[in-house]
PDB file of N, CA and C in Angstrom:
ATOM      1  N   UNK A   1      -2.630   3.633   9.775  1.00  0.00           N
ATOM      2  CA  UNK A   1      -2.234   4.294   8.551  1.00  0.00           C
ATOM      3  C   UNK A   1      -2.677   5.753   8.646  1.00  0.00           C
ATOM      4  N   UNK A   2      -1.772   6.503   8.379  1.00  0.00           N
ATOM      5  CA  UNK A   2      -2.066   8.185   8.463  1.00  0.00           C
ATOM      6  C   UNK A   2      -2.197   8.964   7.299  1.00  0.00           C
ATOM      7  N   UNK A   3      -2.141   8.244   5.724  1.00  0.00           N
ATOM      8  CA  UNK A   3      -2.112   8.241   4.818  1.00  0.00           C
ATOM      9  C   UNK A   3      -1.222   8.385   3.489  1.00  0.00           C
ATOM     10  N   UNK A   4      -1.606   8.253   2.697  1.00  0.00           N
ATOM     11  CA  UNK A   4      -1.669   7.507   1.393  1.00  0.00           C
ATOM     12  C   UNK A   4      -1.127   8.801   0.004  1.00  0.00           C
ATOM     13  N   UNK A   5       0.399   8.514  -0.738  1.00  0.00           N
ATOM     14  CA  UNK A   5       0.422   8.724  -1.707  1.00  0.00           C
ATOM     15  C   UNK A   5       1.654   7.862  -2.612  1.00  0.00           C
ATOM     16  N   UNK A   6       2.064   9.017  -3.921  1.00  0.00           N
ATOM     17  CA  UNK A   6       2.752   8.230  -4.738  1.00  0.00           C
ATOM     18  C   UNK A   6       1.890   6.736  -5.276  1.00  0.00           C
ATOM     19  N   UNK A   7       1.079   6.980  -5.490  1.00  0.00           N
ATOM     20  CA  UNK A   7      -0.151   5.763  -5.780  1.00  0.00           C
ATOM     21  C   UNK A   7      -0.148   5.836  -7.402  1.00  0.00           C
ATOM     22  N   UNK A   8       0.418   4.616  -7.925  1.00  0.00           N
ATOM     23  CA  UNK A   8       1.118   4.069  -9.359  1.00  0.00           C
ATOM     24  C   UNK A   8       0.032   3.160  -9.536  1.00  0.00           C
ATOM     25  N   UNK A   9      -0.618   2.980 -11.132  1.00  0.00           N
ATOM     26  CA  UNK A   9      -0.802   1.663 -11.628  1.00  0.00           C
ATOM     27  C   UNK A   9      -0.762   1.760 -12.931  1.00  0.00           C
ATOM     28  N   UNK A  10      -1.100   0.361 -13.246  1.00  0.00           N
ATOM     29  CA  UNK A  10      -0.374   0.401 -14.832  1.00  0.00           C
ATOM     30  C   UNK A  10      -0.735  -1.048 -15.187  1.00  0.00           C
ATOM     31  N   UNK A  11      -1.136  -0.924 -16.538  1.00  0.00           N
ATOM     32  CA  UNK A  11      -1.639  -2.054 -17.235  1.00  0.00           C
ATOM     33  C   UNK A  11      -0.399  -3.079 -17.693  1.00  0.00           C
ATOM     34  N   UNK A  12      -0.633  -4.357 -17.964  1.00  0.00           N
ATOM     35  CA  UNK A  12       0.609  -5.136 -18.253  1.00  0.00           C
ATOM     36  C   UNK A  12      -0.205  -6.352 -18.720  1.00  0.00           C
ATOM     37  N   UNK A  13      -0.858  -6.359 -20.239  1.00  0.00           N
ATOM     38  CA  UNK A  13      -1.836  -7.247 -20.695  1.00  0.00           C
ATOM     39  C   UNK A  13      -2.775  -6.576 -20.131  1.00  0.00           C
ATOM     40  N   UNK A  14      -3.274  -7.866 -20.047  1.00  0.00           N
ATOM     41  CA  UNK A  14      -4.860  -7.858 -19.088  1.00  0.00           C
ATOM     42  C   UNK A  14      -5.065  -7.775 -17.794  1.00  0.00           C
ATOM     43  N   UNK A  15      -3.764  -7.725 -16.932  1.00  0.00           N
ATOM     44  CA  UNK A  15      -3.574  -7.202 -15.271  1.00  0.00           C
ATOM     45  C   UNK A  15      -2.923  -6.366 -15.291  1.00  0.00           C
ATOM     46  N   UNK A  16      -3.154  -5.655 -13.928  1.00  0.00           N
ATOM     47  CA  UNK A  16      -2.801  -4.406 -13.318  1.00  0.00           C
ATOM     48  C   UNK A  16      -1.623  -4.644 -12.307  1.00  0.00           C
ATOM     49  N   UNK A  17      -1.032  -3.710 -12.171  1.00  0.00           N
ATOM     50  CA  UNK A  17       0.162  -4.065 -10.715  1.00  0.00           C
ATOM     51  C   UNK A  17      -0.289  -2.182 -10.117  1.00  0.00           C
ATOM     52  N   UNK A  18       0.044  -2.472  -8.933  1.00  0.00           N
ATOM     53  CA  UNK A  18      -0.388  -1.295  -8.531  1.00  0.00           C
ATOM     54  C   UNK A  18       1.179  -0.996  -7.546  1.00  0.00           C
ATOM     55  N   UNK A  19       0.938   0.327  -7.060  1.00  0.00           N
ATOM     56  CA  UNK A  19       2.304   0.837  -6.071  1.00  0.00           C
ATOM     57  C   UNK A  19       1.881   1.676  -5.304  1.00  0.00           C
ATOM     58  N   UNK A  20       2.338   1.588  -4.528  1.00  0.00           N
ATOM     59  CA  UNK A  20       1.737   3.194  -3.217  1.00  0.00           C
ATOM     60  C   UNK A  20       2.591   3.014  -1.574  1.00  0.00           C
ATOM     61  N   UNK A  21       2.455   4.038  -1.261  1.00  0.00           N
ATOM     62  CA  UNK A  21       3.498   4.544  -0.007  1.00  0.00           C
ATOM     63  C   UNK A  21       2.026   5.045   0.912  1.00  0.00           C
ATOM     64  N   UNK A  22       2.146   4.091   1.927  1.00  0.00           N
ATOM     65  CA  UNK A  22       1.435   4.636   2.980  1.00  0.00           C
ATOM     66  C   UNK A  22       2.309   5.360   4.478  1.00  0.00           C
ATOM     67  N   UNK A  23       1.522   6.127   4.875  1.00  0.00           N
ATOM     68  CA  UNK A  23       2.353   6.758   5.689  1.00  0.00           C
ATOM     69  C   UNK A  23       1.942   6.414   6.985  1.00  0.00           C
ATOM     70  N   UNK A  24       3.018   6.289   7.918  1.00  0.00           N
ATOM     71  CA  UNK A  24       2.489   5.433   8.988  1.00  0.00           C
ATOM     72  C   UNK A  24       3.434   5.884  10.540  1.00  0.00           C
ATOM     73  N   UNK A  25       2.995   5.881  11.666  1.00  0.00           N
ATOM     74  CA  UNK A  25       3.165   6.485  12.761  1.00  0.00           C
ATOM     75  C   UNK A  25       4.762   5.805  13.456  1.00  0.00           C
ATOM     76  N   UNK A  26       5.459   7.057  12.986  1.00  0.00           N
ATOM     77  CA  UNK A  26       6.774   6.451  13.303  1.00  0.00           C
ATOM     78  C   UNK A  26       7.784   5.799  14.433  1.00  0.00           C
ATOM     79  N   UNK A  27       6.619   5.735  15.188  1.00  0.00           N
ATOM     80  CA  UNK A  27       6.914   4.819  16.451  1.00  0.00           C
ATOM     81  C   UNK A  27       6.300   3.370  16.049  1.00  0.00           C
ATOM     82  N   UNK A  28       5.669   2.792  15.387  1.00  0.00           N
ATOM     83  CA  UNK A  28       5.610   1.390  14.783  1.00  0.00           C
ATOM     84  C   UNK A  28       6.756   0.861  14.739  1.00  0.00           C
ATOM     85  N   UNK A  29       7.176  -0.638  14.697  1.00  0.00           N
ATOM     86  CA  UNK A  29       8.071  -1.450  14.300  1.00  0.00           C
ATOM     87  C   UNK A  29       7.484  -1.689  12.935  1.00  0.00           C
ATOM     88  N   UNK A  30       8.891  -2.111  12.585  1.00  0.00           N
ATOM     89  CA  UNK A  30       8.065  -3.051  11.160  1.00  0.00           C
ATOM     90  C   UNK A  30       7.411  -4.059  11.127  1.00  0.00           C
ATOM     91  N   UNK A  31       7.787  -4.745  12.329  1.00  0.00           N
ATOM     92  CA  UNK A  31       6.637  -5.825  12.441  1.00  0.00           C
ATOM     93  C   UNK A  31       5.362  -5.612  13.020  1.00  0.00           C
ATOM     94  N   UNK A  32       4.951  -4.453  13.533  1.00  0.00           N
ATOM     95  CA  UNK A  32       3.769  -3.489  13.965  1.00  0.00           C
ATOM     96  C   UNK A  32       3.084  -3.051  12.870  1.00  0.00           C
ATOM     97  N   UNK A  33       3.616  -2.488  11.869  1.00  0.00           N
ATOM     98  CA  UNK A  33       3.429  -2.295  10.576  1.00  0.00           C
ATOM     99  C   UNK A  33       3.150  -2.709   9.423  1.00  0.00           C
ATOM    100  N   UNK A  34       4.023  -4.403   9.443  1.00  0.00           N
ATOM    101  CA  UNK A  34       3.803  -4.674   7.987  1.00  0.00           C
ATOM    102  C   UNK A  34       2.047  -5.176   7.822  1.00  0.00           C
ATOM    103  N   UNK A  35       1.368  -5.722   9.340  1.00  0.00           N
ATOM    104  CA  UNK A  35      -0.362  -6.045   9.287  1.00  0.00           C
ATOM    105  C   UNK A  35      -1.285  -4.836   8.056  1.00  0.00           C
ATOM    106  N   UNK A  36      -0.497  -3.904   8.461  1.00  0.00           N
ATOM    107  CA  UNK A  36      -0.803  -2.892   7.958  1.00  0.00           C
ATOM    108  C   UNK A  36      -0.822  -2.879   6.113  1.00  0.00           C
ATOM    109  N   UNK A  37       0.096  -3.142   6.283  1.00  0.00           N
ATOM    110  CA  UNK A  37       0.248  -3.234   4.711  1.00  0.00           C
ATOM    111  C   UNK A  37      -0.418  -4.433   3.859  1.00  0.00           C
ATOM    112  N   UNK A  38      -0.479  -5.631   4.803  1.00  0.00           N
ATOM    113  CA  UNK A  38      -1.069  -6.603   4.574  1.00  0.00           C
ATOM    114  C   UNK A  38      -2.609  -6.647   4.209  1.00  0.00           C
ATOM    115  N   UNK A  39      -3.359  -5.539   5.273  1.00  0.00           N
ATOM    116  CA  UNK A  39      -4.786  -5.270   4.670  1.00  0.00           C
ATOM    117  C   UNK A  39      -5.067  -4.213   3.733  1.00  0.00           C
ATOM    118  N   UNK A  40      -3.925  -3.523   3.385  1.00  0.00           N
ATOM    119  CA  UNK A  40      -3.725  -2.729   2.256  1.00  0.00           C
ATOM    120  C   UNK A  40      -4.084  -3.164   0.888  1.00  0.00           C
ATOM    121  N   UNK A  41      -3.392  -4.531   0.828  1.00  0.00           N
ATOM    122  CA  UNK A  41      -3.022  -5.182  -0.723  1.00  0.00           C
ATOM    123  C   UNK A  41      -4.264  -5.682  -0.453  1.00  0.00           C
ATOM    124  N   UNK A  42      -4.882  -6.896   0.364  1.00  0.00           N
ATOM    125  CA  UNK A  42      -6.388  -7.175   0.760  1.00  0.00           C
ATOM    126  C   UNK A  42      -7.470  -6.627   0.092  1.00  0.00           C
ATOM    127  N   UNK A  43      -7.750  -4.780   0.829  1.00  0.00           N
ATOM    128  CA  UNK A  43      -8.649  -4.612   0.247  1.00  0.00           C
ATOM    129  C   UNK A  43      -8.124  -4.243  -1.279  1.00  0.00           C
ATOM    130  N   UNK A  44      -7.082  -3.627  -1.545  1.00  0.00           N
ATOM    131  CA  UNK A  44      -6.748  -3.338  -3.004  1.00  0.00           C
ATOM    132  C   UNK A  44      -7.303  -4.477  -4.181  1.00  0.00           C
ATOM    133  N   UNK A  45      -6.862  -5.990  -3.595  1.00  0.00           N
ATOM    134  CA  UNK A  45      -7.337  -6.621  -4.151  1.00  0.00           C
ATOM    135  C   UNK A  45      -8.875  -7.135  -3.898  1.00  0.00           C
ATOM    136  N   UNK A  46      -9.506  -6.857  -3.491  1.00  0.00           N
ATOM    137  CA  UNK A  46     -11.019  -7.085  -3.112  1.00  0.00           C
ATOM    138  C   UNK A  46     -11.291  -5.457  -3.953  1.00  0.00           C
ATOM    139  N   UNK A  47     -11.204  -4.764  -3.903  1.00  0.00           N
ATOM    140  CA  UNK A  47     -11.738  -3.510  -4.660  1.00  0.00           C
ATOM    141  C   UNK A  47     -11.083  -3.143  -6.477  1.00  0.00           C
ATOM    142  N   UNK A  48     -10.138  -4.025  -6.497  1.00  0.00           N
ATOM    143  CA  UNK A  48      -9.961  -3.323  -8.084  1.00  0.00           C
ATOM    144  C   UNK A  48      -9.873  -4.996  -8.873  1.00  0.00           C
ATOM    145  N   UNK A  49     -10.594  -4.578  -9.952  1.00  0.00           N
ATOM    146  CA  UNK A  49     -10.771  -5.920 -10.572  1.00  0.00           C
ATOM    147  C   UNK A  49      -9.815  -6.181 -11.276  1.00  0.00           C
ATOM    148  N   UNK A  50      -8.894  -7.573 -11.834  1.00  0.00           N
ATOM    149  CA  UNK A  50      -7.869  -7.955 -12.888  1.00  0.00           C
ATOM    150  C   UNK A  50      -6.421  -6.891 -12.131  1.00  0.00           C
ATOM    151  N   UNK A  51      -6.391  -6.815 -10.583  1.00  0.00           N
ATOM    152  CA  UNK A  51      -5.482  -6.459 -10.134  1.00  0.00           C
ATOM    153  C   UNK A  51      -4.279  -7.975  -9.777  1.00  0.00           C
ATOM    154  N   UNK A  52      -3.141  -7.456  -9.691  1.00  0.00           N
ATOM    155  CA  UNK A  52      -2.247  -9.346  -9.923  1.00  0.00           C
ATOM    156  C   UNK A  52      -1.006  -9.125  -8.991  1.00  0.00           C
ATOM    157  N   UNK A  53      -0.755  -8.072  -8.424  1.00  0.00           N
ATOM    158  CA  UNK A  53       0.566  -7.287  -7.767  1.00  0.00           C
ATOM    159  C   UNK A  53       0.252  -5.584  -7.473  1.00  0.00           C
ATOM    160  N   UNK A  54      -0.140  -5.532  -5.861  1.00  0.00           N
ATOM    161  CA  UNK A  54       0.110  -4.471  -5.110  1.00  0.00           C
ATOM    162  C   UNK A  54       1.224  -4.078  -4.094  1.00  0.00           C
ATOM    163  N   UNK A  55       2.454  -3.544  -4.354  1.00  0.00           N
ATOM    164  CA  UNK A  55       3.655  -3.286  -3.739  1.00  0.00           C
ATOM    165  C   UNK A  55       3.134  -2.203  -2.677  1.00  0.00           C
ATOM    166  N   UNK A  56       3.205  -2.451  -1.581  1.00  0.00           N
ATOM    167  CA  UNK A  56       2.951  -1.332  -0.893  1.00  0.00           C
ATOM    168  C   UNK A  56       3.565  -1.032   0.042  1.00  0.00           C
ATOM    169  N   UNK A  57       4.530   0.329   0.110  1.00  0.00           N
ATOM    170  CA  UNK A  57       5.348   0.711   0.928  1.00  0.00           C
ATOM    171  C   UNK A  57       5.208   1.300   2.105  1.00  0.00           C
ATOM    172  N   UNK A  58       6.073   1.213   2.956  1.00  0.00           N
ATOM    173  CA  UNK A  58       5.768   2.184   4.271  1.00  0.00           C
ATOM    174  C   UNK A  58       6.652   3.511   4.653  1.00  0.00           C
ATOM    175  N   UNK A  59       6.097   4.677   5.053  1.00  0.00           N
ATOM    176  CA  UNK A  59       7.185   5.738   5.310  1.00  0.00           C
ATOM    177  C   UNK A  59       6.582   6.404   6.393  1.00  0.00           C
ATOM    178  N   UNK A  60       7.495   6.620   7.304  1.00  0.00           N
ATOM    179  CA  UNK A  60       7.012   6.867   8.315  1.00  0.00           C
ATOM    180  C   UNK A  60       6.706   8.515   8.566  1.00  0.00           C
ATOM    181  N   UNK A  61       5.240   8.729   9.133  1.00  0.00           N
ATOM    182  CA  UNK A  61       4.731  10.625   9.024  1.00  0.00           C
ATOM    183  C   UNK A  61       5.503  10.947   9.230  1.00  0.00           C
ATOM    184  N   UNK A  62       5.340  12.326   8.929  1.00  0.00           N
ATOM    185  CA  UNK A  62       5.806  13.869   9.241  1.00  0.00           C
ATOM    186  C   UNK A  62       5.317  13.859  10.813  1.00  0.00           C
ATOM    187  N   UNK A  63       6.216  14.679  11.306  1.00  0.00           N
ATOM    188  CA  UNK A  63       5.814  14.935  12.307  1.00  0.00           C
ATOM    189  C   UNK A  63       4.415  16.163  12.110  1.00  0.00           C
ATOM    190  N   UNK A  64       3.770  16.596  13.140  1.00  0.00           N
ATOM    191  CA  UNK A  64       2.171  17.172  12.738  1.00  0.00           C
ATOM    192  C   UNK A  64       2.169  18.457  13.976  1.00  0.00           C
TER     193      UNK A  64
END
């Protein structure tokens, strides 16, 4: 992951849903990638409490 914006959340009751676009090295596959996203929502959900739905997208860097 090369980083992180467009980072959304929002109350809905008493849970949260969260959104965010990570940016990621555009020679990945998506199946190279989606692990990625997978420990995304992980820690999201290990770090924010009464979280219930983290969508998390991928876009591939800018070149640098």
């Amino acid at each position: 992951m090369l980083g992180v914006h467009e980072v959304r959340a929002r109350w809905i009751g008493h849970r949260m849903d969260a959104e965010l676009t990570i940016d990621v090295d555009p020679a990945l596959t998506v199946e190279e990638a989606e692990p990625l996203t997978a420990a995304v929502r992980g820690r999201l959900h290990e770090a924010v409490p009464h979280l219930e739905r983290a969508l998390v997208q991928l876009e591939p860097a800018a070149p640098r």
